[in-house]
C-alpha atoms as a PDB file:
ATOM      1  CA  UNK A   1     -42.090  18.872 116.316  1.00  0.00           C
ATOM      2  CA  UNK A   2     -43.354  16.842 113.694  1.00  0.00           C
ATOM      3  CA  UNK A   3     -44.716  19.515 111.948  1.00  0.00           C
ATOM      4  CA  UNK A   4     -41.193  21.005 112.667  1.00  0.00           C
ATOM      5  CA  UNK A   5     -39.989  18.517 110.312  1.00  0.00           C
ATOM      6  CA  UNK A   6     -42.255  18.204 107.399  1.00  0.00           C
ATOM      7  CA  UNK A   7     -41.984  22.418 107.188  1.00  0.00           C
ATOM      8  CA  UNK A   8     -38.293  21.952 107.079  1.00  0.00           C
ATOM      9  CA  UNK A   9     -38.428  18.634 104.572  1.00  0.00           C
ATOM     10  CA  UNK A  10     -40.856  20.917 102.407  1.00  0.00           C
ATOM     11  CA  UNK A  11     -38.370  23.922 102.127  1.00  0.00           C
ATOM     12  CA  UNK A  12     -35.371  21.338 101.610  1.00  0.00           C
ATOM     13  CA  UNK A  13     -37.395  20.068  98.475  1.00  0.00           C
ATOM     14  CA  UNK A  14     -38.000  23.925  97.255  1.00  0.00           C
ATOM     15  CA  UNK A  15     -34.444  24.446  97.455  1.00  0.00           C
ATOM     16  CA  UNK A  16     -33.189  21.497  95.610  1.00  0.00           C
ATOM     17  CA  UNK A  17     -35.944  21.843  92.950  1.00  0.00           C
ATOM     18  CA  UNK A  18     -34.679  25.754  92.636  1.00  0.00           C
ATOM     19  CA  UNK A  19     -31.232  25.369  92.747  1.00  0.00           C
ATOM     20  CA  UNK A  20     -30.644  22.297  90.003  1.00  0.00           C
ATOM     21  CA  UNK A  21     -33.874  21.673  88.496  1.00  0.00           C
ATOM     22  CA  UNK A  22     -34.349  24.882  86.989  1.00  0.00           C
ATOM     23  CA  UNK A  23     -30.889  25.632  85.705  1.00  0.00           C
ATOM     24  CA  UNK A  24     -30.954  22.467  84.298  1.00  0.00           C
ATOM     25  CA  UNK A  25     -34.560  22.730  82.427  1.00  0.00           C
ATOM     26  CA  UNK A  26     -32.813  26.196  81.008  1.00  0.00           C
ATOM     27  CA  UNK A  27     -29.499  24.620  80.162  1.00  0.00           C
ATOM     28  CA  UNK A  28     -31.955  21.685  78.058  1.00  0.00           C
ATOM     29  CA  UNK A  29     -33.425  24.607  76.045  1.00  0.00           C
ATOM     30  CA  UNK A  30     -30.136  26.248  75.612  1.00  0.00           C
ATOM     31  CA  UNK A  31     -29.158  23.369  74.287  1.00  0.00           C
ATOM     32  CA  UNK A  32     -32.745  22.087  72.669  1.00  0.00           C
ATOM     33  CA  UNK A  33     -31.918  25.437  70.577  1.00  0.00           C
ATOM     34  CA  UNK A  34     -28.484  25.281  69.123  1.00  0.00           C
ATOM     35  CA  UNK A  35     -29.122  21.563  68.083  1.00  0.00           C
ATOM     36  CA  UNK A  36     -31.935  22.881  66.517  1.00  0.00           C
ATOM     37  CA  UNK A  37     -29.993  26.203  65.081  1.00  0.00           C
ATOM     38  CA  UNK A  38     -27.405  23.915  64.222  1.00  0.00           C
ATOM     39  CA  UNK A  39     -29.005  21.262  62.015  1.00  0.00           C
ATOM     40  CA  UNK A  40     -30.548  24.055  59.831  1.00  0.00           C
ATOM     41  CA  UNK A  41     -27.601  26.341  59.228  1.00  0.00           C
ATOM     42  CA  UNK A  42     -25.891  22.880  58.335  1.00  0.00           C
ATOM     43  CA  UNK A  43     -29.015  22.159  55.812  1.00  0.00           C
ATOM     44  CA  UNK A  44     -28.780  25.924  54.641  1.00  0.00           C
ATOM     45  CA  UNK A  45     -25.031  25.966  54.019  1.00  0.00           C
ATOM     46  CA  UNK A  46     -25.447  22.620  52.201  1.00  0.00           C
ATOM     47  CA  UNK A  47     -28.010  24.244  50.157  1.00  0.00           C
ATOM     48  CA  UNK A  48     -25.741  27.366  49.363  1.00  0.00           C
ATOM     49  CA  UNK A  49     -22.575  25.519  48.497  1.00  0.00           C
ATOM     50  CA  UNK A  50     -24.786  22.999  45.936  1.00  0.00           C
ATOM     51  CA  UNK A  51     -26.248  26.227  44.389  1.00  0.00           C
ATOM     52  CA  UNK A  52     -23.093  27.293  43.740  1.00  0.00           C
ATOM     53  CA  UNK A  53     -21.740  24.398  42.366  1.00  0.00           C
ATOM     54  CA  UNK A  54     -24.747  24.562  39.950  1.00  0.00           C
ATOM     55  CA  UNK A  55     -24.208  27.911  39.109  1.00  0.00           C
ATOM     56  CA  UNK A  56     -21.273  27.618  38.595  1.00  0.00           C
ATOM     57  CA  UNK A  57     -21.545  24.377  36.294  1.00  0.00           C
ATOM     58  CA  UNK A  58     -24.868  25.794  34.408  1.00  0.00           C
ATOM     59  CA  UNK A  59     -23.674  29.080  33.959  1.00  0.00           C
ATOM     60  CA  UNK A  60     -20.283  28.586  32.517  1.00  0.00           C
ATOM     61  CA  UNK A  61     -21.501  26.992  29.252  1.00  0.00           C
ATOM     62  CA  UNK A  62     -18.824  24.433  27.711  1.00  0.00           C
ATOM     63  CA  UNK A  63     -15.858  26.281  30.011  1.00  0.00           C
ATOM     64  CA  UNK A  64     -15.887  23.337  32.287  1.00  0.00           C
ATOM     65  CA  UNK A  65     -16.801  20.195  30.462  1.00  0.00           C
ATOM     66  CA  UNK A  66     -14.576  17.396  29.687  1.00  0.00           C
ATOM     67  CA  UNK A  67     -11.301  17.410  30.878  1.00  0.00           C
ATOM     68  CA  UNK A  68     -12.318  20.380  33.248  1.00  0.00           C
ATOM     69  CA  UNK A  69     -15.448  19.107  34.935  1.00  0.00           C
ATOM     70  CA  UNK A  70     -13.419  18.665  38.061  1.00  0.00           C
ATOM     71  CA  UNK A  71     -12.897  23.032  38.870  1.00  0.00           C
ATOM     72  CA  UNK A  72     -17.007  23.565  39.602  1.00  0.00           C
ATOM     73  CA  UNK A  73     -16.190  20.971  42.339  1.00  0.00           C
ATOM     74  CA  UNK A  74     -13.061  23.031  43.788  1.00  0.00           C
ATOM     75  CA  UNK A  75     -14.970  26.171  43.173  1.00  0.00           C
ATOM     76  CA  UNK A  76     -17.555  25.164  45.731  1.00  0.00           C
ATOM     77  CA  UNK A  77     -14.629  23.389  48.058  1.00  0.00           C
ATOM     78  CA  UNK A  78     -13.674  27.324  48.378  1.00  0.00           C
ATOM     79  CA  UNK A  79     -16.845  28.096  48.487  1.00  0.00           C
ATOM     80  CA  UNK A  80     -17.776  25.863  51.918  1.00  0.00           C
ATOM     81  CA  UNK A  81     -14.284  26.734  53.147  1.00  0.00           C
ATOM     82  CA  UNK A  82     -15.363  30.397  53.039  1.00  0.00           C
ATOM     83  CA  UNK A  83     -18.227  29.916  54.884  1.00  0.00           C
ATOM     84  CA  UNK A  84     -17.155  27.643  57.237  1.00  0.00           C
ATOM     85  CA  UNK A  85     -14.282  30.620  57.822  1.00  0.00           C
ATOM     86  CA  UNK A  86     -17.115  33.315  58.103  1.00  0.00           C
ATOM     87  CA  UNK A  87     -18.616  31.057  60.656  1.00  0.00           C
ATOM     88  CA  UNK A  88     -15.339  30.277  62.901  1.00  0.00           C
ATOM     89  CA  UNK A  89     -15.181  33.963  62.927  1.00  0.00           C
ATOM     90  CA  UNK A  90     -18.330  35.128  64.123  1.00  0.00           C
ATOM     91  CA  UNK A  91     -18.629  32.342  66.654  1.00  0.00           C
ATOM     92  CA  UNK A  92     -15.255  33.495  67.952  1.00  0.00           C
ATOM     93  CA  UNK A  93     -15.922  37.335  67.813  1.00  0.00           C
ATOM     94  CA  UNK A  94     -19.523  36.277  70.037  1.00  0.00           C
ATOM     95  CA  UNK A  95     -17.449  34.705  72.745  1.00  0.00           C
ATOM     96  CA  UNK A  96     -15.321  37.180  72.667  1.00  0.00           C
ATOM     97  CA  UNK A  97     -17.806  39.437  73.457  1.00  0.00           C
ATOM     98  CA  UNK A  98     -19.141  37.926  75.948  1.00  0.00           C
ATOM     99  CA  UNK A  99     -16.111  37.153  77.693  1.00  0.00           C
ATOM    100  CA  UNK A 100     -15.726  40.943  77.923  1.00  0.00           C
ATOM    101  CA  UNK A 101     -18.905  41.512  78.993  1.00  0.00           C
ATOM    102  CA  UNK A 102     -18.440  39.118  82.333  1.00  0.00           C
END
């Protein structure tokens, strides 16, 4: 009987440790990931929309100086409103997706 018991304690454990231990260690990477994904497409869009604003202040010559110096600035507002657009699309079109593929 009592090794009965300890059989039945040891396949108790198994099943706990399978059914929310594992999910959860893949959910943690899931998540691990998109942090991850998340903090470098923010340091690569940064990157993209202060290139442009450079371009765009370097490249115009005396266009935008003085009284102008503001429009590089609203250029590269557009700019990060694009891509922040591009992005809200393509996350949406994803779940979409996958709600179609369920």
């Amino acid at each position: 009987m009592k090794e009965e018991l300890s059989e039945l304690w040891e396949l108790i454990v198994a099943y706990i440790k399978q059914e929310t231990v594992v999910p959860l260690k893949s959910i943690l990477r899931f998540l691990v990931y998109g942090l991850v994904g998340s903090i470098v497409m923010i340091f690569g869009f940064g990157f993209m929309v202060l290139g442009v604003l450079r371009l765009v202040q370097n490249e115009t010559g005396s266009s935008f100086r003085g009284h102008l110096s503001w429009i590089p600035y609203i250029v590269a507002l557009f700019f990060a409103l694009m891509l922040g657009g591009l992005s809200f699309l393509g996350i949406s079109r994803h779940s979409k997706s996958r709600e179609r593929s369920d």
